[in-house]
Protein backbone atom coordinates (compact mmCIF):
# COMPACT_ATOMS: atom_id res chain seq x y z
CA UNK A 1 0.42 9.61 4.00
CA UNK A 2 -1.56 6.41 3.48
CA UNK A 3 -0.92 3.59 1.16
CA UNK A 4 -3.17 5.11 -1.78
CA UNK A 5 -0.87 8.06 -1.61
CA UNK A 6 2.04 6.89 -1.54
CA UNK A 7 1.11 4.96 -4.72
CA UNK A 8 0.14 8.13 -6.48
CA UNK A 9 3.86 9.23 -5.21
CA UNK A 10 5.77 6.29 -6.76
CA UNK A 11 3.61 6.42 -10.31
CA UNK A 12 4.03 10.07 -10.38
CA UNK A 13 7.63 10.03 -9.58
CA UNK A 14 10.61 10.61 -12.45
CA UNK A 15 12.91 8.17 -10.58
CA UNK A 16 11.39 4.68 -11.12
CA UNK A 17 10.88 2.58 -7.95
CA UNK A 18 11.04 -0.79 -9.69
CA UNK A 19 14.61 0.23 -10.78
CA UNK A 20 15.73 0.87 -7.25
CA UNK A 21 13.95 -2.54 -6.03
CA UNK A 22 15.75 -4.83 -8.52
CA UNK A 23 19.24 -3.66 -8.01
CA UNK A 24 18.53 -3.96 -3.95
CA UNK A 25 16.82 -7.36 -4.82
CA UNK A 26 19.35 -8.89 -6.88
CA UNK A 27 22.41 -7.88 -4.92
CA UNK A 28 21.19 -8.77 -1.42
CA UNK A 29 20.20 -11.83 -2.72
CA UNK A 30 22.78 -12.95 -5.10
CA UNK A 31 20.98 -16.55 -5.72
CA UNK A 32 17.59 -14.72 -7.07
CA UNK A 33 19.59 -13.81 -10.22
CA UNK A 34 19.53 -16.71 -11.89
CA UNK A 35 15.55 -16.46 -12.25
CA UNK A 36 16.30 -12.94 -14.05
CA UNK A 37 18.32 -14.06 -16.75
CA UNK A 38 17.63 -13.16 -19.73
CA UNK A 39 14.86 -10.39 -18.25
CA UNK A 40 14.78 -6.54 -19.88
CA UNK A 41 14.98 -5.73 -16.01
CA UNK A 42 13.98 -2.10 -17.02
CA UNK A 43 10.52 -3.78 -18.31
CA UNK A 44 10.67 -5.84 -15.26
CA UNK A 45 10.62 -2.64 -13.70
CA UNK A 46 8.08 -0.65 -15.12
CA UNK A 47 5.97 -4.18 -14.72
CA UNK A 48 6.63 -3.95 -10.63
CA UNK A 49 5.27 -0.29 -10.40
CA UNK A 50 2.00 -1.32 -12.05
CA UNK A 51 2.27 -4.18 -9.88
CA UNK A 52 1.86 -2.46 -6.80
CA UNK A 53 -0.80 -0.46 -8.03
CA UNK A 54 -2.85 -3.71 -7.69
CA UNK A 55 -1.69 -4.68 -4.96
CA UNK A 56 -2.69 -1.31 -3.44
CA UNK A 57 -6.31 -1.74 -4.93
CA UNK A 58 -6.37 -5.51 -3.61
CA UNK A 59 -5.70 -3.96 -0.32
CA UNK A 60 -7.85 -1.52 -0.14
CA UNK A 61 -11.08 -2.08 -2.67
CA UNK A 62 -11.03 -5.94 -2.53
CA UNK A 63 -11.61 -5.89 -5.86
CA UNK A 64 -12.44 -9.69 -7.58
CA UNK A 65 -10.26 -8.93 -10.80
CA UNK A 66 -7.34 -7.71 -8.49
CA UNK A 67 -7.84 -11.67 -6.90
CA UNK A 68 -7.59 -12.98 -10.02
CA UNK A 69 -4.81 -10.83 -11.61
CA UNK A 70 -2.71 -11.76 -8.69
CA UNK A 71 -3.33 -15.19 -8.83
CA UNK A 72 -2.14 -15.48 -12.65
CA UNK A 73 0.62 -13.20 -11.76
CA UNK A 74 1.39 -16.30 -9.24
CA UNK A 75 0.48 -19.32 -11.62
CA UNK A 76 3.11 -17.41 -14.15
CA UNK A 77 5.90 -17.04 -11.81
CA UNK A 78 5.26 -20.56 -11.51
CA UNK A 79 5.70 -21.59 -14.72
CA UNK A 80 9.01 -20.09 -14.90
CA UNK A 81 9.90 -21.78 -12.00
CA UNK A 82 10.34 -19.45 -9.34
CA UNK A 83 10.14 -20.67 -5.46
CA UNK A 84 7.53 -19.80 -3.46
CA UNK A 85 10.62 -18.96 -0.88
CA UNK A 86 11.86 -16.15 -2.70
CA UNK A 87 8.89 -14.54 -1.93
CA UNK A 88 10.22 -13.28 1.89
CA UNK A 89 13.21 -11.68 0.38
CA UNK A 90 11.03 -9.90 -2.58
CA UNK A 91 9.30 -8.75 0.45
CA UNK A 92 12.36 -7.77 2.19
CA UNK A 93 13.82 -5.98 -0.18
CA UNK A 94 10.42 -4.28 -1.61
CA UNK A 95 9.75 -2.80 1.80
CA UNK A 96 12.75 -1.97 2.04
CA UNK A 97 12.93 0.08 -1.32
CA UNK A 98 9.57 1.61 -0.56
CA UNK A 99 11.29 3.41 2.62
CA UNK A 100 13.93 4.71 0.67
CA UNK A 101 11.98 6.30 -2.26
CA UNK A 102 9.37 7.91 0.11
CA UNK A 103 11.95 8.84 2.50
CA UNK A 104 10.22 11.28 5.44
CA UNK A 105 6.88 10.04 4.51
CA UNK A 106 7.42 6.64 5.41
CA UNK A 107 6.16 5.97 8.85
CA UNK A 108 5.01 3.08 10.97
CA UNK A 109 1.75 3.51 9.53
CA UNK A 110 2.35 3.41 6.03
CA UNK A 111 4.65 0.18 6.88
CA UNK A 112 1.81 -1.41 8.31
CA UNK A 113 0.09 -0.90 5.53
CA UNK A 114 2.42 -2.02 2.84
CA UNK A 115 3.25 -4.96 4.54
CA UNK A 116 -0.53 -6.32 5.33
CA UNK A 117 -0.70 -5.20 1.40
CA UNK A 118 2.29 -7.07 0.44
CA UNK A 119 1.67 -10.17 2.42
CA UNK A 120 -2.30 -10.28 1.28
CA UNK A 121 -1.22 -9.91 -2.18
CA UNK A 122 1.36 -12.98 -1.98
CA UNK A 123 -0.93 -14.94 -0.54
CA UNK A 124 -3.10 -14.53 -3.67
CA UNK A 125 -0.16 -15.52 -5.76
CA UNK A 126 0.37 -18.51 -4.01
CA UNK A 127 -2.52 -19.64 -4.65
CA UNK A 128 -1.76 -19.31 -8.42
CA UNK A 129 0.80 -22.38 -7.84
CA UNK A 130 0.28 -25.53 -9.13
């Protein structure tokens, strides 16, 4: 399975990922919660999954609205003030997700590939800070 597939996987899946990600998320990392009060963490959610569909197309098409879309996505988290060092644990803790939910089909070479995806894709958002 590569990284497009496994997208396909998660979007087509009953059992939503996001879900699974922010109670990992905000009970590894207790002092994240305070930047989710407040949040419908079910629309948070269902806002991740399309999430990573971008950052799968970033990835792999390179695509100049993907650039962009992640670099608002980074100017807004921003704006509600949230530290570019909670980005390692939101790493942590998405990769770590992703291995659950795909289970078996998670390998060393879908890893790779999320992880070059999900550190390409912050970089982008970073550069959405002020």
């Amino acid at each position: 399975m590569d990284i497009h597939e496994s997208v396909d996987r998660i979007l087509g899946s009953e059992e939503v990922l996001g879900d699974m990600f922010y109670d990992t998320f905000l009970n590894r990392f207790p002092h994240v919660q305070q930047y989710f009060e407040g949040v419908n963490l079910r629309r948070q959610a269902v806002m991740l999954m399309m999430a990573l569909l971008v950052v799968e197309q970033f990835e792999t098409e390179k695509y100049p609205t993907t650039t962009k879309y992640l670099q608002e996505l980074g100017a807004k988290h921003d704006e509600l003030g949230i530290p570019k060092e909670t980005y390692p644990y939101f790493r942590e803790a998405l990769l770590d997700t992703l291995a659950r939910h795909l289970g078996s089909n998670w390998d060393d070479s879908l890893a790779q590939q999320w992880t070059s995806a999900i550190d390409n894709a912050t970089e982008q958002m970073l550069k959405g800070y002020a």
